[in-house]
PDB file of N, CA and C in Angstrom:
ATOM      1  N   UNK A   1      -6.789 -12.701  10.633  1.00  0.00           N
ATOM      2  CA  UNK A   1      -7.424 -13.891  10.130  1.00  0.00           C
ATOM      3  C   UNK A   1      -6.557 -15.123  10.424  1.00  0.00           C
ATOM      4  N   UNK A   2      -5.143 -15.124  10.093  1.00  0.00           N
ATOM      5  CA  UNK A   2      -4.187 -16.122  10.910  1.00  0.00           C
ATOM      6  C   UNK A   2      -4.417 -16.347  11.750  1.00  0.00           C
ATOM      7  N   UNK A   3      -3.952 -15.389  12.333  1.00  0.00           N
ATOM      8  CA  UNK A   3      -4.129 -15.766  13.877  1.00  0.00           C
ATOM      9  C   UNK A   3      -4.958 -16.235  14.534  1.00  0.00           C
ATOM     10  N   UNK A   4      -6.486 -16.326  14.147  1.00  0.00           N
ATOM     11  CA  UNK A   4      -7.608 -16.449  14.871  1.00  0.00           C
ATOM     12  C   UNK A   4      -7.551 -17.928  14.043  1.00  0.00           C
ATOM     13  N   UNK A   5      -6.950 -18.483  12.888  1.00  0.00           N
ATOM     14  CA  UNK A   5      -6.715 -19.722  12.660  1.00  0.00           C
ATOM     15  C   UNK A   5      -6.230 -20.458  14.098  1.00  0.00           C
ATOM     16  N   UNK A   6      -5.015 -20.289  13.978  1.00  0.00           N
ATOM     17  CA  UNK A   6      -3.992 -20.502  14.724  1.00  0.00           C
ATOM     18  C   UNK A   6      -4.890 -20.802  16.436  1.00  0.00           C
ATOM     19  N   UNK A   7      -5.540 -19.942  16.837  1.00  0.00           N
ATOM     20  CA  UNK A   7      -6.083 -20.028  18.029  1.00  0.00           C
ATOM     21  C   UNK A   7      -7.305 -21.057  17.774  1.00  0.00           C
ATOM     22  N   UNK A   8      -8.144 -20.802  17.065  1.00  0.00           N
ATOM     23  CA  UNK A   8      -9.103 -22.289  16.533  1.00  0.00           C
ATOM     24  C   UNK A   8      -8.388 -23.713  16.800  1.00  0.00           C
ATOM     25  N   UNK A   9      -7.339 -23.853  16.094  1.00  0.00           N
ATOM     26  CA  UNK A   9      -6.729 -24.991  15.981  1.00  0.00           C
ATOM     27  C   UNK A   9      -6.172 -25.448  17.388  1.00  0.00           C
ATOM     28  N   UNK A  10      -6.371 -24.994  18.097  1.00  0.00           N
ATOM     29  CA  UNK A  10      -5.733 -25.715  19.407  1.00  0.00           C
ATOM     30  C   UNK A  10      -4.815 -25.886  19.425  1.00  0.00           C
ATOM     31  N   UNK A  11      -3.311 -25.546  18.571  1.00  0.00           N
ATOM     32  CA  UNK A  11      -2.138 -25.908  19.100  1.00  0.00           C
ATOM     33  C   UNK A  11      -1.569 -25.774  20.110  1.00  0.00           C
ATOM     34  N   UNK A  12      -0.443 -26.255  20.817  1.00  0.00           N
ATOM     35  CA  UNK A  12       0.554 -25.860  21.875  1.00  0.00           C
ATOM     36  C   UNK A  12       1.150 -24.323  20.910  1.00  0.00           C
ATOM     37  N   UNK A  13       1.079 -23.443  22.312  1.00  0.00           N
ATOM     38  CA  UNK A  13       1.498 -21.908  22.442  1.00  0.00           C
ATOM     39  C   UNK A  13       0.334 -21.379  21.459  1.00  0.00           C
ATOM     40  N   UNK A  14      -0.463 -21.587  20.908  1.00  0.00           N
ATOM     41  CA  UNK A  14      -1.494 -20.646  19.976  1.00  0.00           C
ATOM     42  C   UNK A  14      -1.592 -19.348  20.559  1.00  0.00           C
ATOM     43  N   UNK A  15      -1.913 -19.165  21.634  1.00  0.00           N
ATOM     44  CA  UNK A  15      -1.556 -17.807  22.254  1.00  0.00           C
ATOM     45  C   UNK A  15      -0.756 -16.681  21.829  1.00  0.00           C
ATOM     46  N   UNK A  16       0.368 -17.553  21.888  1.00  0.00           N
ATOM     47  CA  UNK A  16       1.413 -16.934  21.658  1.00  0.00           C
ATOM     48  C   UNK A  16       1.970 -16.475  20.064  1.00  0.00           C
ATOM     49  N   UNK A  17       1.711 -17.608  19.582  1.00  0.00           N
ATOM     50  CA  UNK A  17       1.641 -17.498  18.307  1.00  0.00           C
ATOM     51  C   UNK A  17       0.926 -16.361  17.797  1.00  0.00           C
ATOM     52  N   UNK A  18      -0.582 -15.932  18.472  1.00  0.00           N
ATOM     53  CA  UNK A  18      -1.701 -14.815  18.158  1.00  0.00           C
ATOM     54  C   UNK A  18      -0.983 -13.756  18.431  1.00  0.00           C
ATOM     55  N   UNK A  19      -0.013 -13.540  19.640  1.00  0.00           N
ATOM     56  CA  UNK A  19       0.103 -12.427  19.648  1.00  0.00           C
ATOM     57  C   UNK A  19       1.117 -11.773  18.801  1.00  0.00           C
ATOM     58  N   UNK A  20       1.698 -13.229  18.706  1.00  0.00           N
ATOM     59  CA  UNK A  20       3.348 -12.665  17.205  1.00  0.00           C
ATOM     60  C   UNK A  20       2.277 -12.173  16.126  1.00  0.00           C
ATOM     61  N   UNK A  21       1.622 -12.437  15.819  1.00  0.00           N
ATOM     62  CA  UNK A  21       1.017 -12.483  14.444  1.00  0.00           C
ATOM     63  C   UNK A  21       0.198 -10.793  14.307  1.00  0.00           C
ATOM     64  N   UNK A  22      -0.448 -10.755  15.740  1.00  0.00           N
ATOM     65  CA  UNK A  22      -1.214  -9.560  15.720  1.00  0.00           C
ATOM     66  C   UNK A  22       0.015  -8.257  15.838  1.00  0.00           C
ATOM     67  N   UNK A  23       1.349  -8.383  16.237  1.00  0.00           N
ATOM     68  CA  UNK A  23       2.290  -7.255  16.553  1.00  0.00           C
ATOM     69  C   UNK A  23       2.947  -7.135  15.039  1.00  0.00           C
ATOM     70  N   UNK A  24       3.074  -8.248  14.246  1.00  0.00           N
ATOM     71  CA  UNK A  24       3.578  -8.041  13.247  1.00  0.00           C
ATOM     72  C   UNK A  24       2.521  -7.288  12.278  1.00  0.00           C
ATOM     73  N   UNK A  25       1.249  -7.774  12.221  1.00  0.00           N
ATOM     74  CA  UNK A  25       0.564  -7.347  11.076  1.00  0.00           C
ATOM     75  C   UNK A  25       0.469  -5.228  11.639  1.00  0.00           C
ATOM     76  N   UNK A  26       0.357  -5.489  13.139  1.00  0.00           N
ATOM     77  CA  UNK A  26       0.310  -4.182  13.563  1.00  0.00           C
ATOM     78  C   UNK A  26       1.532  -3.288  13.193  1.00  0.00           C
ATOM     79  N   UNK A  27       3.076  -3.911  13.096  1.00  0.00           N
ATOM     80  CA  UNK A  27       4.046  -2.887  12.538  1.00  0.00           C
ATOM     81  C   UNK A  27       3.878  -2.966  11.553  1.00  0.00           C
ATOM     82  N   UNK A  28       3.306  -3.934  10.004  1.00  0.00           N
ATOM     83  CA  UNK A  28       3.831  -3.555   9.507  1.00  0.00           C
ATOM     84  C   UNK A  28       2.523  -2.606   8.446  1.00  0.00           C
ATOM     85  N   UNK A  29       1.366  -2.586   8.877  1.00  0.00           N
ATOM     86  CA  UNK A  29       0.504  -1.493   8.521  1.00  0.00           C
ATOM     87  C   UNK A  29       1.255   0.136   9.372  1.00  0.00           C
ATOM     88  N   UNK A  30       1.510   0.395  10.191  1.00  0.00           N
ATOM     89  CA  UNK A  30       2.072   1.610  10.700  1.00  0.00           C
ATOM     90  C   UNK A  30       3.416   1.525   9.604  1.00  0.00           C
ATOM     91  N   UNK A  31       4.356   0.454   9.422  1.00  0.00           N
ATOM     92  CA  UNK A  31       5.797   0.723   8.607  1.00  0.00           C
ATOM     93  C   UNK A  31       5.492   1.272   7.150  1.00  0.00           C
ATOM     94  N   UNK A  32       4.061   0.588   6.425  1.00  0.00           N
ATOM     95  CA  UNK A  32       3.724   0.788   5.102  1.00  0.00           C
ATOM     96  C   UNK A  32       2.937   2.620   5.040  1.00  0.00           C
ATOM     97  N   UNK A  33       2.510   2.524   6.539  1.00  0.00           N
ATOM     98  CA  UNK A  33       1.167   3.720   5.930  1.00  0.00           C
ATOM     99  C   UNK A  33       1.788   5.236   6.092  1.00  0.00           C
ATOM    100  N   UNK A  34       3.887   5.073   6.822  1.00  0.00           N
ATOM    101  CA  UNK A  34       4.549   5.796   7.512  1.00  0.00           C
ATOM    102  C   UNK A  34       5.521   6.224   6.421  1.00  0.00           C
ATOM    103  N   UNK A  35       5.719   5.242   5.481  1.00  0.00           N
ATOM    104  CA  UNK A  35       6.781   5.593   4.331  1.00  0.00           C
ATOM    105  C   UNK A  35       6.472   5.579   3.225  1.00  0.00           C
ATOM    106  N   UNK A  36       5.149   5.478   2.699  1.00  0.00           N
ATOM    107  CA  UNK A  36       4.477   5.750   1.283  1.00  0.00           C
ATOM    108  C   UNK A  36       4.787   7.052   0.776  1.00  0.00           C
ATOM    109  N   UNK A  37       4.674   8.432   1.380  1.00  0.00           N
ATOM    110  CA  UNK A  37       4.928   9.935   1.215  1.00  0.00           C
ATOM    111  C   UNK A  37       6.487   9.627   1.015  1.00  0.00           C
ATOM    112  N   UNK A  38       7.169   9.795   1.974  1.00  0.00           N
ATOM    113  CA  UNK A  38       8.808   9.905   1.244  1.00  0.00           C
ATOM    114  C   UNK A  38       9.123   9.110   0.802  1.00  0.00           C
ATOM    115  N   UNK A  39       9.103   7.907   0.340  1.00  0.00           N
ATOM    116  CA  UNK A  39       9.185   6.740  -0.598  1.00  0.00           C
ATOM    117  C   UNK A  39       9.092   7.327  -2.486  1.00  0.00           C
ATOM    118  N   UNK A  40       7.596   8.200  -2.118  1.00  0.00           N
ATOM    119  CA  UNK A  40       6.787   8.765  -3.386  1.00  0.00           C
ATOM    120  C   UNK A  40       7.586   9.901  -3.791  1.00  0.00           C
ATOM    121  N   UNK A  41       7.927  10.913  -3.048  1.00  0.00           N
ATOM    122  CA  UNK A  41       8.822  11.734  -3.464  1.00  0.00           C
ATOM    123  C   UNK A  41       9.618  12.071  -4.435  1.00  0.00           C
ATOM    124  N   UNK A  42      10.446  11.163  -4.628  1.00  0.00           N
ATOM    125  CA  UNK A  42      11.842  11.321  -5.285  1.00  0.00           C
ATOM    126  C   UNK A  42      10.631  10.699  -6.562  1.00  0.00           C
ATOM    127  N   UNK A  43       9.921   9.885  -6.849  1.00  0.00           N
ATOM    128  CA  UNK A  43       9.211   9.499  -8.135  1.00  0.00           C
ATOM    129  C   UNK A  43       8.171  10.673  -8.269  1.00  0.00           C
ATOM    130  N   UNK A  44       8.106  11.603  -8.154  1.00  0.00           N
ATOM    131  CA  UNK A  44       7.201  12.675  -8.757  1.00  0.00           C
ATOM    132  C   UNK A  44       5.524  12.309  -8.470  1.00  0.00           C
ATOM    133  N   UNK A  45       5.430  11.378  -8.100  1.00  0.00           N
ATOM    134  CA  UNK A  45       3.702  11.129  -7.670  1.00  0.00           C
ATOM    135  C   UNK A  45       2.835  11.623  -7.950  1.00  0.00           C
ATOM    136  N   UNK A  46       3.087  13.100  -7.374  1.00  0.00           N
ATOM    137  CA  UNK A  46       2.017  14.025  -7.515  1.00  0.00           C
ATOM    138  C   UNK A  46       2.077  14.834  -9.110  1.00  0.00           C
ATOM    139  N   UNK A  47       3.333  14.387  -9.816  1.00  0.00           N
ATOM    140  CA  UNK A  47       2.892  15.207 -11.532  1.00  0.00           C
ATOM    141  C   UNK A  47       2.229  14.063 -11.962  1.00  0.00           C
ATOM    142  N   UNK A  48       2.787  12.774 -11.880  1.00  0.00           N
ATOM    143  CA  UNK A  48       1.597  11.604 -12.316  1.00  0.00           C
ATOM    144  C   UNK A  48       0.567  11.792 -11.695  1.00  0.00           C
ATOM    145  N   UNK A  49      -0.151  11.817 -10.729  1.00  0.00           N
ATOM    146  CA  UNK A  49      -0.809  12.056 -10.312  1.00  0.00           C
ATOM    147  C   UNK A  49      -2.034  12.950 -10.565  1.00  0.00           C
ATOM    148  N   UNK A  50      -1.310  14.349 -11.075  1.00  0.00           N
ATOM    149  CA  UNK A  50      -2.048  15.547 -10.913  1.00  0.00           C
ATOM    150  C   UNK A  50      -2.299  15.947  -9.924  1.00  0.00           C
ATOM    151  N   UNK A  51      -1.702  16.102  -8.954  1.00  0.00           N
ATOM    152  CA  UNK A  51      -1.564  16.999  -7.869  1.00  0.00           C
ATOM    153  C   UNK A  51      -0.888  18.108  -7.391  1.00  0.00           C
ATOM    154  N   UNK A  52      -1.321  19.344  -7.424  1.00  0.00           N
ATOM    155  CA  UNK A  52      -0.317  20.200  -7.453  1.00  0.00           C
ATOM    156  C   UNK A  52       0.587  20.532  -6.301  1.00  0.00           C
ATOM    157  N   UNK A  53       1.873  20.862  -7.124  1.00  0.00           N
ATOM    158  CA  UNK A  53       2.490  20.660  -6.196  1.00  0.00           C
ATOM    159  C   UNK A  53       3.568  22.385  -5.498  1.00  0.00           C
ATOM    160  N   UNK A  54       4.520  21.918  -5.292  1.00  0.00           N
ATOM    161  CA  UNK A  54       5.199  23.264  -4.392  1.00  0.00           C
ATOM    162  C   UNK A  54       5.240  24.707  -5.468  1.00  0.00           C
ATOM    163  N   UNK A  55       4.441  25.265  -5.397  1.00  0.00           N
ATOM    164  CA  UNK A  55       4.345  26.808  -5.996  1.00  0.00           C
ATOM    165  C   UNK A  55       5.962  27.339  -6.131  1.00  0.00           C
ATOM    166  N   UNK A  56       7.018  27.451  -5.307  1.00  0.00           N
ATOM    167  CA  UNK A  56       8.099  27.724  -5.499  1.00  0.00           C
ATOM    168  C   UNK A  56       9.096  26.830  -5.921  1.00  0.00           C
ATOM    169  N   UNK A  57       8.504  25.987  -6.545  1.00  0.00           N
ATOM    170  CA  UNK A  57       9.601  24.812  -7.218  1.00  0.00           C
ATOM    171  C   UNK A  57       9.629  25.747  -8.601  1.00  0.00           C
ATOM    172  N   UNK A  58      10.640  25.490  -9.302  1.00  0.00           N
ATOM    173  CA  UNK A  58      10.873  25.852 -10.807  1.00  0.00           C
ATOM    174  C   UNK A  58      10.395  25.078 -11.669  1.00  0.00           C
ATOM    175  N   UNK A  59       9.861  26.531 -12.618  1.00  0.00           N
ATOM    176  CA  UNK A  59       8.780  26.073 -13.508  1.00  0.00           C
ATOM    177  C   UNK A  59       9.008  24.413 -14.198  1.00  0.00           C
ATOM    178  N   UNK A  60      10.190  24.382 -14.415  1.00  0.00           N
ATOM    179  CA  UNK A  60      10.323  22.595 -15.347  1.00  0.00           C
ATOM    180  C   UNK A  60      10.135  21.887 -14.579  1.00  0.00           C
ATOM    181  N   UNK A  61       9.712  21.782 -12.906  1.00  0.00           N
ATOM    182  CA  UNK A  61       9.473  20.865 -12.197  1.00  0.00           C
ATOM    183  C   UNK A  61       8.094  21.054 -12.114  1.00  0.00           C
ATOM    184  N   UNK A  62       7.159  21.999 -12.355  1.00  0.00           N
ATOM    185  CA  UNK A  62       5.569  22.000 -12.023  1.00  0.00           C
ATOM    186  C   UNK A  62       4.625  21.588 -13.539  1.00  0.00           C
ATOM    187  N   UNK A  63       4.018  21.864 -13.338  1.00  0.00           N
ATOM    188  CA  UNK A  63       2.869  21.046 -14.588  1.00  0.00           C
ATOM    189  C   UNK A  63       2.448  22.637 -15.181  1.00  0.00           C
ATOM    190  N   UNK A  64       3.239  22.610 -16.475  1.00  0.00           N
ATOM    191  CA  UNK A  64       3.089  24.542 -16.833  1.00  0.00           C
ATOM    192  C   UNK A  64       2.120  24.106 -18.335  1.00  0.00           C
ATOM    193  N   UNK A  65       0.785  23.373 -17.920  1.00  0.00           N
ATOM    194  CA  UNK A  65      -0.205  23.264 -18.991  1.00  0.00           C
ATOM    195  C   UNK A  65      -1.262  25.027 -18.649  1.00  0.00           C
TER     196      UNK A  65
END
């Protein structure tokens, strides 16, 4: 949506500007959608969650309802 500002507006380099804009928004959806899982990890996610989780984890780590 910037970017296509940016190119509307006629500035000097808009081009260029579009393409910074489109490489950034492009890493940083791949950086966010790449480290959500091990990020989540170490915070238990999946017992908040309710998701079950590793069968061979010990019992005080699984959801023993």
């Amino acid at each position: 949506m910037y970017g296509l500002l940016v190119l509307q507006a006629g500035i000097p380099q808009g081009q260029e500007a579009f393409t910074l804009i489109a490489v950034c928004i492009a890493f940083s959806i791949v950086a966010h959608s790449s480290t959500g899982v091990p990020i989540a990890r170490p915070f238990k996610v999946e017992d908040i969650a309710g998701i079950p989780g590793d069968e061979s984890a010990p019992a005080t780590a699984r959801d023993t309802r």
